[in-house]
Protein backbone atom coordinates (compact mmCIF):
# COMPACT_ATOMS: atom_id res chain seq x y z
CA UNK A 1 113.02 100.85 103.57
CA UNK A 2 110.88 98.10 105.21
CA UNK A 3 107.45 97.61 103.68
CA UNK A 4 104.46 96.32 105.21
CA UNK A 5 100.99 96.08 104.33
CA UNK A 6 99.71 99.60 104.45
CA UNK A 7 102.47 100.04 101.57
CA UNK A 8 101.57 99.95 97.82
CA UNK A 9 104.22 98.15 95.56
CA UNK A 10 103.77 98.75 91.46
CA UNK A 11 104.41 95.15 90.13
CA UNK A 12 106.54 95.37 86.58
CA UNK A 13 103.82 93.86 84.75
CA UNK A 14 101.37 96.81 85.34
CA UNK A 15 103.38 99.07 83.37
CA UNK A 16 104.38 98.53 79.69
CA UNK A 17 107.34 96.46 78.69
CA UNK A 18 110.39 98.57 77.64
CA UNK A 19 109.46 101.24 80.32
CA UNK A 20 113.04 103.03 81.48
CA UNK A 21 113.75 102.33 84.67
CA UNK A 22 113.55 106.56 85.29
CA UNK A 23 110.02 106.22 83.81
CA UNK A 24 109.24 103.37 86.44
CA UNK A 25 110.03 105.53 89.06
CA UNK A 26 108.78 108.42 88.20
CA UNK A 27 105.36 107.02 87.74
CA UNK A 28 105.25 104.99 90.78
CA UNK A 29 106.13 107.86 92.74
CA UNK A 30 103.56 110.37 91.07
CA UNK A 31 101.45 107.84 92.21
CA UNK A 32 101.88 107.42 95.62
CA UNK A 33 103.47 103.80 95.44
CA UNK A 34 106.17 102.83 98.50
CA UNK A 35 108.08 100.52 95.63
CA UNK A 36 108.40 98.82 92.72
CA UNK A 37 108.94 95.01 91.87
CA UNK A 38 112.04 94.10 88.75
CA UNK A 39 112.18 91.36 86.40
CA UNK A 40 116.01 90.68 85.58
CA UNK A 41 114.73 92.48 82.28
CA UNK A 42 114.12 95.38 83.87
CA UNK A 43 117.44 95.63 85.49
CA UNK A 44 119.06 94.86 82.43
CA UNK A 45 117.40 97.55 80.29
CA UNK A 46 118.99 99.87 83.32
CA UNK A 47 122.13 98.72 82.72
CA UNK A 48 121.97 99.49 79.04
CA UNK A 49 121.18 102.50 79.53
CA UNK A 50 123.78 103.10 80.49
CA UNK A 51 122.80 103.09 84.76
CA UNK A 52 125.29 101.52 87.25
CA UNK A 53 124.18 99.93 90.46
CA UNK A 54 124.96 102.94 92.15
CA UNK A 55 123.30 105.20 89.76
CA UNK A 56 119.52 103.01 90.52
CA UNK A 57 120.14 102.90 94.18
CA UNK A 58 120.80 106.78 94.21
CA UNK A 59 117.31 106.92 91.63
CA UNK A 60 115.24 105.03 94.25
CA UNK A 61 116.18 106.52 96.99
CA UNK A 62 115.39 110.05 95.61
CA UNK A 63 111.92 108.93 94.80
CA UNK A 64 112.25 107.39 98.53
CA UNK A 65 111.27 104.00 96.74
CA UNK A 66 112.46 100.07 97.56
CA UNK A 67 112.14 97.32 95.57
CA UNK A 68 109.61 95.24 96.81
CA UNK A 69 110.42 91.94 94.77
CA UNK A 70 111.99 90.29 92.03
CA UNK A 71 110.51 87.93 89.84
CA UNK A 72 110.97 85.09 88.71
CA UNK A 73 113.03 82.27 90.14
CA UNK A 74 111.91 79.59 87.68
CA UNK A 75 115.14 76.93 87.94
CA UNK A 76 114.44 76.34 91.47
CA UNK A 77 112.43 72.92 90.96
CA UNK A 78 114.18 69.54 90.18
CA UNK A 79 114.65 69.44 86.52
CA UNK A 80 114.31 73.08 85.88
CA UNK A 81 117.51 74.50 85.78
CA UNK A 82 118.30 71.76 82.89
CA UNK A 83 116.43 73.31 80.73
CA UNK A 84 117.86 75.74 77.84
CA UNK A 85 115.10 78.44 76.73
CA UNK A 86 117.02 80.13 72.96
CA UNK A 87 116.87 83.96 73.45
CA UNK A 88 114.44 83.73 69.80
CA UNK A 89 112.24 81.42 71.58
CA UNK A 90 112.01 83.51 75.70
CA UNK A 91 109.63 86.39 74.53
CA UNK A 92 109.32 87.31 78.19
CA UNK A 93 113.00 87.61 78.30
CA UNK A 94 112.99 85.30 81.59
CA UNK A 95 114.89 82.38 81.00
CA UNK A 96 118.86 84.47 80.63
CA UNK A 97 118.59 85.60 84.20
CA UNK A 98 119.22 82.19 86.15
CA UNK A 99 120.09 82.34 90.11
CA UNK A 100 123.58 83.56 89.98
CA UNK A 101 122.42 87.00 87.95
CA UNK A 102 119.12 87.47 90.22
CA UNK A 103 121.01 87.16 93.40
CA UNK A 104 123.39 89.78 91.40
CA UNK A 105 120.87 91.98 91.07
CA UNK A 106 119.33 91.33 94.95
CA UNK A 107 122.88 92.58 96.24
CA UNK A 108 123.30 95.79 94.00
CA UNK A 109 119.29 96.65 94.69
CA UNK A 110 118.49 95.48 98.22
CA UNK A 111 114.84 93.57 97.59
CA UNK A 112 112.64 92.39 100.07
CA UNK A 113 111.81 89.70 98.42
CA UNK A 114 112.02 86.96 95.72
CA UNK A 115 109.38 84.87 93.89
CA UNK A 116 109.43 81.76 92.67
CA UNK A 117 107.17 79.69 90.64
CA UNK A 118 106.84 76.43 88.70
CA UNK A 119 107.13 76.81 85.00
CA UNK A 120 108.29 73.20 83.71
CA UNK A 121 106.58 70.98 85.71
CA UNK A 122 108.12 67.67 85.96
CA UNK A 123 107.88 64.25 87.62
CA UNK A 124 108.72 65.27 91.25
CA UNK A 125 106.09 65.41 94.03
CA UNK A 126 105.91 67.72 97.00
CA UNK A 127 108.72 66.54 98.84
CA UNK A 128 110.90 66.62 95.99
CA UNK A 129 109.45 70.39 95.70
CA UNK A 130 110.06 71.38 99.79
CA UNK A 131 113.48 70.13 99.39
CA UNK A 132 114.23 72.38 96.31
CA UNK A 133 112.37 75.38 97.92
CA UNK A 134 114.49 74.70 101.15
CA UNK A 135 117.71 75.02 99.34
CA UNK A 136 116.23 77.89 97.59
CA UNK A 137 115.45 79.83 100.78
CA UNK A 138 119.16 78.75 102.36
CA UNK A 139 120.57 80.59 99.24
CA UNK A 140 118.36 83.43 99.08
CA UNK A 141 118.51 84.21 103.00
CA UNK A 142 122.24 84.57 101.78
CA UNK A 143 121.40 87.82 100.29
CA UNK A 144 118.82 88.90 103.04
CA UNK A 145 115.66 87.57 100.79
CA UNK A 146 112.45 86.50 101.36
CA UNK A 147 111.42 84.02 99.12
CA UNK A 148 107.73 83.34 98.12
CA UNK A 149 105.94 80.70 95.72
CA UNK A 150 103.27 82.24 93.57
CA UNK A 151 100.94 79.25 92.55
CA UNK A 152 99.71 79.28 89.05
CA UNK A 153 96.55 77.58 88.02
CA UNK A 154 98.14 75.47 84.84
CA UNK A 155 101.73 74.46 86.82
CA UNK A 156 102.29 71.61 88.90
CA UNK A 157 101.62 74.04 92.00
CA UNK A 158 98.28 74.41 91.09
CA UNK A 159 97.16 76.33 93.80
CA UNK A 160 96.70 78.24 97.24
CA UNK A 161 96.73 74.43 99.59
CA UNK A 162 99.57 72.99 97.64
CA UNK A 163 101.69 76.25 97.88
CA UNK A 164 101.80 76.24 100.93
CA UNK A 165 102.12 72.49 101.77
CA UNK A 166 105.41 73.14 99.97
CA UNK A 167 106.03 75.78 102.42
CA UNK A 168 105.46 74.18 105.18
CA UNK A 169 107.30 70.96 104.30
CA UNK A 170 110.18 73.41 103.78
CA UNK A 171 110.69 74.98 106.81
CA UNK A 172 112.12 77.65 105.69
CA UNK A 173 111.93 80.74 107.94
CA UNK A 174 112.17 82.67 104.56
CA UNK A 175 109.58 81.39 102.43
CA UNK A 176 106.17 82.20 101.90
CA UNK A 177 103.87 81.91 99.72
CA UNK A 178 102.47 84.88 97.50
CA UNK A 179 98.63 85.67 96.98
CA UNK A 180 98.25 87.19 93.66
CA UNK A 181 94.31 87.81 93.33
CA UNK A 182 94.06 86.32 89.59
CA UNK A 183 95.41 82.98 90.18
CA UNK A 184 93.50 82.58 93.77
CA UNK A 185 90.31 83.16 91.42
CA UNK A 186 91.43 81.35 88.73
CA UNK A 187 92.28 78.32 90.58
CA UNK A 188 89.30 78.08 92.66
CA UNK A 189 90.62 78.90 95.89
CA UNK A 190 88.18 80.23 98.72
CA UNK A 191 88.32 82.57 101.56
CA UNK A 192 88.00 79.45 103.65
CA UNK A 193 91.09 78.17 102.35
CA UNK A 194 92.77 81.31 102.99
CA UNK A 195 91.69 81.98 106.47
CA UNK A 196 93.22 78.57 107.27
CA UNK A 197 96.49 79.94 106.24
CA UNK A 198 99.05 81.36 109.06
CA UNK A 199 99.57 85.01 108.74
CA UNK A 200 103.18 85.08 108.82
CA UNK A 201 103.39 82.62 105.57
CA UNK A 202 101.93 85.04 103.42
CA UNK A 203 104.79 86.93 102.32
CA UNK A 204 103.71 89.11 99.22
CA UNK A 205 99.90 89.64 97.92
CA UNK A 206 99.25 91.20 94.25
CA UNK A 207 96.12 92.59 93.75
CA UNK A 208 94.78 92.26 90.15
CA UNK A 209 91.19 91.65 89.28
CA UNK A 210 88.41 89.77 86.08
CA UNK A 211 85.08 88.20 85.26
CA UNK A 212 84.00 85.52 87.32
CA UNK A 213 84.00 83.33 84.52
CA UNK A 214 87.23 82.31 83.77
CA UNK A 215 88.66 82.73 79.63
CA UNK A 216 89.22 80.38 77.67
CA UNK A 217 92.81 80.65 77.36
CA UNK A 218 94.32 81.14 81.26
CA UNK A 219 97.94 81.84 80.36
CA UNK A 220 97.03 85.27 77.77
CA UNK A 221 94.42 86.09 79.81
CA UNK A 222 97.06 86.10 82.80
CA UNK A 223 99.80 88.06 80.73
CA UNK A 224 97.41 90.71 78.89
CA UNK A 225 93.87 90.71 79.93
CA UNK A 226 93.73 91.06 83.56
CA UNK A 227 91.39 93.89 84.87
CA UNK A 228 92.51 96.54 87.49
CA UNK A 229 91.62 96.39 91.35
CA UNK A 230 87.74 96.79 91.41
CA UNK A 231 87.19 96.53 88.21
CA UNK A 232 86.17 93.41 87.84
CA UNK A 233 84.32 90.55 89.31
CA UNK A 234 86.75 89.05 91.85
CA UNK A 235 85.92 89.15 95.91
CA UNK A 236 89.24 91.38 96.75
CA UNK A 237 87.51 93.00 99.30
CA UNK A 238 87.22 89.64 101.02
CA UNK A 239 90.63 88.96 99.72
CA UNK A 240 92.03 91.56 101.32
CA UNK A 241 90.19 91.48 104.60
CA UNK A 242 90.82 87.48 105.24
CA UNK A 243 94.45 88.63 104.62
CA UNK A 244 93.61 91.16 107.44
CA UNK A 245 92.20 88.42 110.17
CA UNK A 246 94.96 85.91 109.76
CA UNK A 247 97.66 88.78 110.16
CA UNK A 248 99.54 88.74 107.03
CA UNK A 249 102.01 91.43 107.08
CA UNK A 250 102.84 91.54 103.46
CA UNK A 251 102.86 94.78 101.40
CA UNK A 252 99.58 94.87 98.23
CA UNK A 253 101.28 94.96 95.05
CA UNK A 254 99.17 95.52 92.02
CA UNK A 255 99.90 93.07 89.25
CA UNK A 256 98.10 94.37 86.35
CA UNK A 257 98.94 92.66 83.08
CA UNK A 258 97.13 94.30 80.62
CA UNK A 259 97.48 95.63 77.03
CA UNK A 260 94.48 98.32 77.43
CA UNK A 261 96.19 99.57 80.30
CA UNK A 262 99.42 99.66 79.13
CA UNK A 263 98.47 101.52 76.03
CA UNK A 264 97.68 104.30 78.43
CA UNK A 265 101.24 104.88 79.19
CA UNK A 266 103.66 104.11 82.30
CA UNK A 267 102.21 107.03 84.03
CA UNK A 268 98.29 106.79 83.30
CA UNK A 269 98.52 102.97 84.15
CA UNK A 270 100.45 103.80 87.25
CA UNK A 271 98.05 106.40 88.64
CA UNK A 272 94.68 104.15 87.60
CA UNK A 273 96.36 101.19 89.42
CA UNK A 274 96.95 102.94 92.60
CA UNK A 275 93.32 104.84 92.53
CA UNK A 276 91.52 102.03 91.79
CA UNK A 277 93.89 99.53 94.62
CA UNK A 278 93.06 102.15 97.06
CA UNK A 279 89.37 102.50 96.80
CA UNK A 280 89.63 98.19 97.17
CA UNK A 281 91.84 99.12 100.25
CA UNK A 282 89.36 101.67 101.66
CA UNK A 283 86.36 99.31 101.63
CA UNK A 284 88.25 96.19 102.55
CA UNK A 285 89.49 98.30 105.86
């Protein structure tokens, strides 16, 4: 299935951890999502379930579902794949799944897409970073991926100009970068910077939403207190329309990280997400 951007994915983060992968699909198809976005977690769970590749791939395509992404590639940068995280210590269960079991998981589930962030910083500087994300891209185009960088506001890719200088540097036909609504907000990006921004480099967009005023402490916020689409304070209808004018032909996920939602249940959260994304949609367009 090829999505675009009048398709709806229903980012992993939206619904609560330790949803089945049946539940996942179930509620982003009740919902009227095109697909779904995995964390190597996710997969995992599957798999200890008791599902085999086959038996997901049959699951998705029932509910007529792709997966949209896969997140994260964190080792990518120079230094980062050095670094040990002990299962006690990786309570987002990130750091097992290196490359080798993420491109695993990209050939048993067909993803569009694959994105990458900076989560050690480091002592490298952008060309260090383009040369990483180029060899990232060669390896991921491997396995028919697009590959995206999703700035976050406290990493050493701090933002919407320096993603994609990265990017750019790269010259990777594959890569992208990936607007995710909270961390455009959060690191003071503006529409101006956006509309600056070839289409065709922005390769995934999560919508999300919060106060204007940013929290005191960015990383929870990020992982448990973000608002749904509309909810909040943030411009996504100008978001979303800027994406519009410079052509971006990325599907919306909705990244929702939030413990309020997610005590709702995977299928309440999933249903609110998509309502709520679609009345931003409808306004934006």
């Amino acid at each position: 299935m090829s999505l675009g951007p009048d398709d709806l994915v229903l980012c992993s983060g939206t619904l609560p951890r330790g949803t089945s992968f049946a539940e996942r699909l179930s509620a982003a198809s009740a919902a009227g999502f095109d697909g779904i976005s995995l964390w190597g977690r996710d997969y995992q769970a599957a798999r200890d379930e008791g599902l085999s590749d086959a038996d997901m791939r049959a699951m998705l395509d029932s509910y007529g579902l792709a997966v949209g992404e896969l997140d994260p590639a964190w080792w990518w940068l120079p230094g980062a794949g050095d670094v040990h995280i002990p299962r006690d210590m990786d309570t987002l269960d990130v750091f097992r799944f290196r490359e080798a079991e993420i491109f695993s998981i990209a050939d048993a589930l067909r993803p569009r897409s694959l994105n990458a962030v900076d989560v050690f910083g480091g002592t490298w500087d952008t060309e260090a970073a383009a040369e990483a994300f180029a060899g990232l891209c060669a390896r991921a185009a491997e396995h028919g991926l697009l590959v995206h960088i999703e700035w976050l506001s406290w990493s050493k890719i701090p933002d919407l100009s320096t993603a994609v200088e990265v990017v750019q540097v790269a010259g990777a036909r594959n890569g992208g970068v990936n607007v995710d609504a909270w961390h455009f907000v959060r690191s003071g990006t503006d529409l101006m910077q956006l509309r600056e921004v070839p289409g065709e480099l922005v390769t995934a967009v999560q919508l999300d939403d919060g106060p204007a005023e940013a929290e005191e402490n960015l990383m929870h916020a990020a992982l448990h207190d973000r608002d749904l689409p509309g909810d909040g304070e943030f411009d996504l209808v100008g978001i979303v329309t800027t994406l519009d004018e410079i052509g971006a032909a990325a599907p919306i996920g909705v990244e929702v990280f939030s413990d309020d939602l997610h005590d709702l249940g995977p299928a309440a959260a999933a249903r609110q997400a998509a309502t709520r994304t679609r009345e931003v949609l409808e306004e934006a367009r």
